[in-house]
C-alpha atoms as a PDB file:
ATOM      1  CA  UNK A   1     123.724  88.231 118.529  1.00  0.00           C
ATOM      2  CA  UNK A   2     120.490  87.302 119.907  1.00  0.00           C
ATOM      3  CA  UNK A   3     119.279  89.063 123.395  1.00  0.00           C
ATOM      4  CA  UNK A   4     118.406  85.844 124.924  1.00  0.00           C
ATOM      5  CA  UNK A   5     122.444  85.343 124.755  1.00  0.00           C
ATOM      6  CA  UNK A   6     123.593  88.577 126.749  1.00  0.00           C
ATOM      7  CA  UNK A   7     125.882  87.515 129.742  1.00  0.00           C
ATOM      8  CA  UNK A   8     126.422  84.195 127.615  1.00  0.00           C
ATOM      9  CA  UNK A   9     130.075  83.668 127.268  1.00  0.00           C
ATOM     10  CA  UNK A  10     130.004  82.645 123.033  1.00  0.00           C
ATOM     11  CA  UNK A  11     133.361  82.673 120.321  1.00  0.00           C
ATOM     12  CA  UNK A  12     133.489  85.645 117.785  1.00  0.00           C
ATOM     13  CA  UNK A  13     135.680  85.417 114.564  1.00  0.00           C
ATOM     14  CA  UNK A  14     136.192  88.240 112.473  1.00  0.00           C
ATOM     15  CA  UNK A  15     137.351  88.530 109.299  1.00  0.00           C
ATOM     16  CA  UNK A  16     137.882  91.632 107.348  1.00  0.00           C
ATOM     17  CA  UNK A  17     134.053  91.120 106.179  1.00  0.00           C
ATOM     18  CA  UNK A  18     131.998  89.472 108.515  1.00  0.00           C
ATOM     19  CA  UNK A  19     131.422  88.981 112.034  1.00  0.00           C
ATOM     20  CA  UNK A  20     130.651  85.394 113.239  1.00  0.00           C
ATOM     21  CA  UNK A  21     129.287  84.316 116.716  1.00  0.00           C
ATOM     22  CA  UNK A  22     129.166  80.809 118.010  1.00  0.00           C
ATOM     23  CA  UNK A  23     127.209  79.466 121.200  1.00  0.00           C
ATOM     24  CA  UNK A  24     128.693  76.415 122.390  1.00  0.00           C
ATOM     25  CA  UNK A  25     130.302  75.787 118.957  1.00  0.00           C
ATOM     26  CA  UNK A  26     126.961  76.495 116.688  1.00  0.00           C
ATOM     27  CA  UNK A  27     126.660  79.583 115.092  1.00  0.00           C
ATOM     28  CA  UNK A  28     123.860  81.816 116.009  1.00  0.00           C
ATOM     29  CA  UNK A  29     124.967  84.980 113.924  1.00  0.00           C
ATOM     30  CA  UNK A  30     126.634  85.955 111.285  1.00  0.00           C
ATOM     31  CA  UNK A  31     126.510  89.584 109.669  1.00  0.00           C
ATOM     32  CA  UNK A  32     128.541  91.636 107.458  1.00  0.00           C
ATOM     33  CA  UNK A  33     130.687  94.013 109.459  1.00  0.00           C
ATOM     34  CA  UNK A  34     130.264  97.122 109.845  1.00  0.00           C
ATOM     35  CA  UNK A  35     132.713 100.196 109.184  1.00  0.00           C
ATOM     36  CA  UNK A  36     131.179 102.744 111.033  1.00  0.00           C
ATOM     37  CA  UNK A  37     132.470 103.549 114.748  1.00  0.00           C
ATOM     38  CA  UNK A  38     130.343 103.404 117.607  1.00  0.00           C
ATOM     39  CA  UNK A  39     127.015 101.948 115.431  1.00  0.00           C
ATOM     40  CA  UNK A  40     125.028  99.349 116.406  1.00  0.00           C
ATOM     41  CA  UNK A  41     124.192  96.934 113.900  1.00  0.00           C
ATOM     42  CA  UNK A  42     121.034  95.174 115.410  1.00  0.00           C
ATOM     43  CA  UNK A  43     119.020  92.501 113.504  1.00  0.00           C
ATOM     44  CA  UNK A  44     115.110  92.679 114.180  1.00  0.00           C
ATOM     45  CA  UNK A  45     114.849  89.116 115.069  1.00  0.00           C
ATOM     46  CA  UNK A  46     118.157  89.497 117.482  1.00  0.00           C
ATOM     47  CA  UNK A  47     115.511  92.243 119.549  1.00  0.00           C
ATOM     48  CA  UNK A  48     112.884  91.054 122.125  1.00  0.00           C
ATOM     49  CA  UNK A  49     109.609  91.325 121.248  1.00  0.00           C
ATOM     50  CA  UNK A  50     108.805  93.494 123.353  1.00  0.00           C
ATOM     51  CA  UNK A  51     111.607  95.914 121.696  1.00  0.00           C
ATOM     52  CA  UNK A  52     110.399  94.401 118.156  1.00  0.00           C
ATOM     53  CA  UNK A  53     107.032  96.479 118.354  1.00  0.00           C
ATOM     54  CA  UNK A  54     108.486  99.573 118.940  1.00  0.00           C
ATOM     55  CA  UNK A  55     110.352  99.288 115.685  1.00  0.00           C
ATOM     56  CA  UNK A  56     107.769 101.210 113.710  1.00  0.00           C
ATOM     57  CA  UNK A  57     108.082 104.576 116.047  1.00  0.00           C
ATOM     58  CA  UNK A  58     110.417 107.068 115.724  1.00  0.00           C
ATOM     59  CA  UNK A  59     111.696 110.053 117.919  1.00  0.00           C
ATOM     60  CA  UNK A  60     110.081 112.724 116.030  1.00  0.00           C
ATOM     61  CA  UNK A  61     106.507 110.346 115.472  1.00  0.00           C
ATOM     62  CA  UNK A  62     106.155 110.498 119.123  1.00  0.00           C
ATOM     63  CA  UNK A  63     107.354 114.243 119.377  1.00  0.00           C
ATOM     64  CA  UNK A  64     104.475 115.334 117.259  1.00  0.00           C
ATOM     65  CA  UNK A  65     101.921 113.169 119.058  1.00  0.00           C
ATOM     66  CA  UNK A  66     103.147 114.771 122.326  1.00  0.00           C
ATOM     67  CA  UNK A  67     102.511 118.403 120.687  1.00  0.00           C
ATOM     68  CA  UNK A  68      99.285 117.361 119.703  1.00  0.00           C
ATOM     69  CA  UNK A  69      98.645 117.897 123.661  1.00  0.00           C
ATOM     70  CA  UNK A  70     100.299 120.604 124.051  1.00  0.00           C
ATOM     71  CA  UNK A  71     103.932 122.477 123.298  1.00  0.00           C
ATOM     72  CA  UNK A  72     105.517 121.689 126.967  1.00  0.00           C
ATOM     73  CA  UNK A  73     104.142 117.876 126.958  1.00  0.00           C
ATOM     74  CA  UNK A  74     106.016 117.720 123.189  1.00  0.00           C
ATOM     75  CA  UNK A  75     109.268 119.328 124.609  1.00  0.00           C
ATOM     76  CA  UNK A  76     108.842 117.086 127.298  1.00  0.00           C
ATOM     77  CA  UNK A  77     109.089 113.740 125.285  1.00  0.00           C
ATOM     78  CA  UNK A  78     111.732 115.792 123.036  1.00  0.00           C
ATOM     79  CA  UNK A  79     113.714 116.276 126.295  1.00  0.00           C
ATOM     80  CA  UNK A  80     113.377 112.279 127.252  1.00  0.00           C
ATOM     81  CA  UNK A  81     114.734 111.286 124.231  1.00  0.00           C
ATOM     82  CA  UNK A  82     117.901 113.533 124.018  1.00  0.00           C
ATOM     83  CA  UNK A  83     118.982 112.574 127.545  1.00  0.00           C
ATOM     84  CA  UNK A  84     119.010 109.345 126.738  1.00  0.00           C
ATOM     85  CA  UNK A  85     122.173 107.620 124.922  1.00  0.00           C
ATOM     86  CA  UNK A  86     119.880 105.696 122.345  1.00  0.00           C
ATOM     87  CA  UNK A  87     116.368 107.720 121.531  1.00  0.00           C
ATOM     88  CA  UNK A  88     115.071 104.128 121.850  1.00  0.00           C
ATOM     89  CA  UNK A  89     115.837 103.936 125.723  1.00  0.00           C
ATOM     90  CA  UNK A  90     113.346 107.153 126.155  1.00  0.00           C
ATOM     91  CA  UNK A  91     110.160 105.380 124.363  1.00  0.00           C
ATOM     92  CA  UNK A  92     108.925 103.636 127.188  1.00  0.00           C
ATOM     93  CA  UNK A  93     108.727 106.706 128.953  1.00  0.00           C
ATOM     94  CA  UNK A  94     107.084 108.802 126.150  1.00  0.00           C
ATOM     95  CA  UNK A  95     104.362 106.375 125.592  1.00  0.00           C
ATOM     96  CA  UNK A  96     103.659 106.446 129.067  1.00  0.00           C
ATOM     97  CA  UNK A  97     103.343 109.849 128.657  1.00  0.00           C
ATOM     98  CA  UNK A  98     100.922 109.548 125.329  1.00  0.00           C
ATOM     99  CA  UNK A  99      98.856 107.079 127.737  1.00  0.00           C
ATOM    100  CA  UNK A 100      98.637 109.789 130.480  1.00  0.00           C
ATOM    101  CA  UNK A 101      97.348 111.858 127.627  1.00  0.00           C
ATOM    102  CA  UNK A 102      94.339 109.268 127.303  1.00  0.00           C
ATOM    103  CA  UNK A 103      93.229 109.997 131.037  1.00  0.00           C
ATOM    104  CA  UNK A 104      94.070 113.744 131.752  1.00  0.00           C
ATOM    105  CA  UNK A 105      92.687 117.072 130.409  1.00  0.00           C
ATOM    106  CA  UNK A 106      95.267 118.858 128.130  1.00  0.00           C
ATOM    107  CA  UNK A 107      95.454 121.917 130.504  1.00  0.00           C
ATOM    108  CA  UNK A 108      96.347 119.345 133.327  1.00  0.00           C
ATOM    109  CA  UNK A 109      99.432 117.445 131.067  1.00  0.00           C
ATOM    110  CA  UNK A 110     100.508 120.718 130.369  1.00  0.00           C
ATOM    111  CA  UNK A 111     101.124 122.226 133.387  1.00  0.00           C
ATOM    112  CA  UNK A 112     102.541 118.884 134.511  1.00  0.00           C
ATOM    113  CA  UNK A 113     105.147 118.827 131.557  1.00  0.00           C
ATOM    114  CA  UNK A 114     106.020 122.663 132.543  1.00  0.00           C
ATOM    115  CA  UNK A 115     106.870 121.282 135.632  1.00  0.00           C
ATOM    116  CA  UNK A 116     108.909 118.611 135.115  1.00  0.00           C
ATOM    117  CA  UNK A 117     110.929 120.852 132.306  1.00  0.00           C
ATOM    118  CA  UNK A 118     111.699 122.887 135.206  1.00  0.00           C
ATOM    119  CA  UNK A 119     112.556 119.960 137.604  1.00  0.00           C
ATOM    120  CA  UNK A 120     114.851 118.477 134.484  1.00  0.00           C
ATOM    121  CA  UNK A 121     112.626 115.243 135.515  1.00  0.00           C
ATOM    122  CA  UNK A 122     112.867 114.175 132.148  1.00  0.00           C
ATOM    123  CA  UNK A 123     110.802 110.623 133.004  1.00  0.00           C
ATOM    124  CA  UNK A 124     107.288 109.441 133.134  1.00  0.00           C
ATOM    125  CA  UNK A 125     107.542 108.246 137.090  1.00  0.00           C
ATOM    126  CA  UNK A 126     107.856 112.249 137.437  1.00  0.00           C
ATOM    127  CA  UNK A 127     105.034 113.454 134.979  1.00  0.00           C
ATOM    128  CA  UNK A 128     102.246 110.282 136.699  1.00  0.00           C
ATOM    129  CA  UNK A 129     103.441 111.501 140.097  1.00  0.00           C
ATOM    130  CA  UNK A 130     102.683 115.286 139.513  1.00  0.00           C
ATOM    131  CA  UNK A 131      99.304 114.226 138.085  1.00  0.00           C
ATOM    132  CA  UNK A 132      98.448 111.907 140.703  1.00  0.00           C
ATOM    133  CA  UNK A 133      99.192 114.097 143.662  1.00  0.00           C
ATOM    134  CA  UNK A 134      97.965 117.424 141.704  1.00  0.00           C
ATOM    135  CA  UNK A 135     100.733 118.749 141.880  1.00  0.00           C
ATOM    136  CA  UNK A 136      99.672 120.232 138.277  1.00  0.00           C
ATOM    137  CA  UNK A 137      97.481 122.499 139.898  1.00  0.00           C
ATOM    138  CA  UNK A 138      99.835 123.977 142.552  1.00  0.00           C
ATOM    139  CA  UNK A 139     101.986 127.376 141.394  1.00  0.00           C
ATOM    140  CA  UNK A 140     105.699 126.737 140.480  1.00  0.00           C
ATOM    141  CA  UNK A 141     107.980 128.457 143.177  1.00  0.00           C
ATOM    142  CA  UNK A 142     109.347 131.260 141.215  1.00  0.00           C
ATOM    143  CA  UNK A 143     106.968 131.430 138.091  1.00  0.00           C
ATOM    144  CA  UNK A 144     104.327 134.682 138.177  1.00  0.00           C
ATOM    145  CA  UNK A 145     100.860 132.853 138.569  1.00  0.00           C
ATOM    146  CA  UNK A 146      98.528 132.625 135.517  1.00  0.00           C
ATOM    147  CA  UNK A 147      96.499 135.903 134.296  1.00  0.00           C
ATOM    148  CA  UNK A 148      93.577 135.567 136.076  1.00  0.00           C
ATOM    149  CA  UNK A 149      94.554 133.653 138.939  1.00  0.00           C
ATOM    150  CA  UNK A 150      94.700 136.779 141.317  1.00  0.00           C
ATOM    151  CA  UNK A 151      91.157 138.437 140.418  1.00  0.00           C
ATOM    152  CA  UNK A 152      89.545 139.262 143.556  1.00  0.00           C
ATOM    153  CA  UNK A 153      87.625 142.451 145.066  1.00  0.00           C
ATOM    154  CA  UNK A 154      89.764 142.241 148.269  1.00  0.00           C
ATOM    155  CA  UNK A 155      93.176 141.915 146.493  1.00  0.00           C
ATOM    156  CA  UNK A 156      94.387 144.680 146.017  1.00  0.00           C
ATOM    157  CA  UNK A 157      97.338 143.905 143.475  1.00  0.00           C
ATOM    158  CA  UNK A 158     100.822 145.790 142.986  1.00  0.00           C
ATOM    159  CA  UNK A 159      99.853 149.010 141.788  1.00  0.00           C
ATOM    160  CA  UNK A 160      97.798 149.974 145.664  1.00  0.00           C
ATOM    161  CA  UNK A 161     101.432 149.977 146.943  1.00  0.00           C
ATOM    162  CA  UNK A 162     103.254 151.635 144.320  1.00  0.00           C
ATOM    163  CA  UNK A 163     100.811 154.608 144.276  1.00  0.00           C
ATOM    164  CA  UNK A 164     101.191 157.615 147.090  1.00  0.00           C
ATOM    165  CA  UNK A 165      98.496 158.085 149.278  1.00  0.00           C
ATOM    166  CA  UNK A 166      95.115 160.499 148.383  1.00  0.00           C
ATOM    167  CA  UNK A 167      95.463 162.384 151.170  1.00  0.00           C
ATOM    168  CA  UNK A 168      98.109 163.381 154.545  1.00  0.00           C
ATOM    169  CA  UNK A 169      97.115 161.365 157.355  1.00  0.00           C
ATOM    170  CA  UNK A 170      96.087 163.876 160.361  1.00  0.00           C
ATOM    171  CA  UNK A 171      99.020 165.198 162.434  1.00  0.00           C
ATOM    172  CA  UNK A 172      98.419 164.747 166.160  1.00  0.00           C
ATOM    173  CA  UNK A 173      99.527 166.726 168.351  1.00  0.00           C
END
């Protein structure tokens, strides 16, 4: 039935064919019924519009558009979409995330992503927070830092404690 109806008390009459839903005693659908179990059966022009224009996307459209960033900010928007109950529910969220791609460097998204896969903050909210606080650019608790990250003539690094000493220190009597 049409979305601007929802919380609308209206009359249904089935049949073994058809589904029929009246509003005040005028129809406002009628569809052929559908066998399958648990399966929406939603007309486009039932939709909003604002659910109308994201008709043309689908779940693995904006997975590969979220890989073209980067393979955490694609597993990301995979991992929004599977939590949800409907894939649909989730595409807010991952074009919020395709946005975010507009403004932030690719090294920046990605480390975000990694972090919210570790977080299981499988929303948008959670990837513009990280961004916007750089949070992105802090270590993860738990996760060795990048190659690199460490290189410095006064660190000495694991291996200066692992290794005996060159020589005895002195005894004194």
């Amino acid at each position: 039935m049409p979305y601007a109806l929802v919380h609308q008390e209206v009359d249904v009459h089935l049949t073994g064919e058809t589904v029929e839903i009246l509003h005040r005693g005028v129809r406002v659908a009628s569809h052929v019924r559908s066998n399958e179990a648990a399966k929406a059966t939603t007309l486009t022009e039932h939709r909003p519009k604002s659910h109308q224009k994201y008709l043309g996307r689908t779940p693995s459209r904006l997975i590969e558009e979220a890989q073209q960033t980067g393979p955490c900010t694609g597993q990301l928007v995979e991992a929004i979409l599977a939590a949800k109950r409907h894939p649909e529910q989730g595409f807010r969220s991952c074009l919020g995330i395709l946005r975010l791609a507009k403004t932030y460097p690719a090294e920046r998204m990605e480390a975000a992503a990694r972090r919210c896969l570790r977080a299981r903050a499988y929303n948008f909210q959670s990837m513009d927070s990280i961004l916007k606080n750089q949070l992105d650019r802090l270590p993860i608790p738990g996760e060795a830092p990048a190659p690199g990250a460490a290189d410095h003539d006064n660190i000495r690094g694991a291996d200066y404690f692992d290794s005996p000493p060159e020589a005895d220190p002195p005894v004194i009597p």
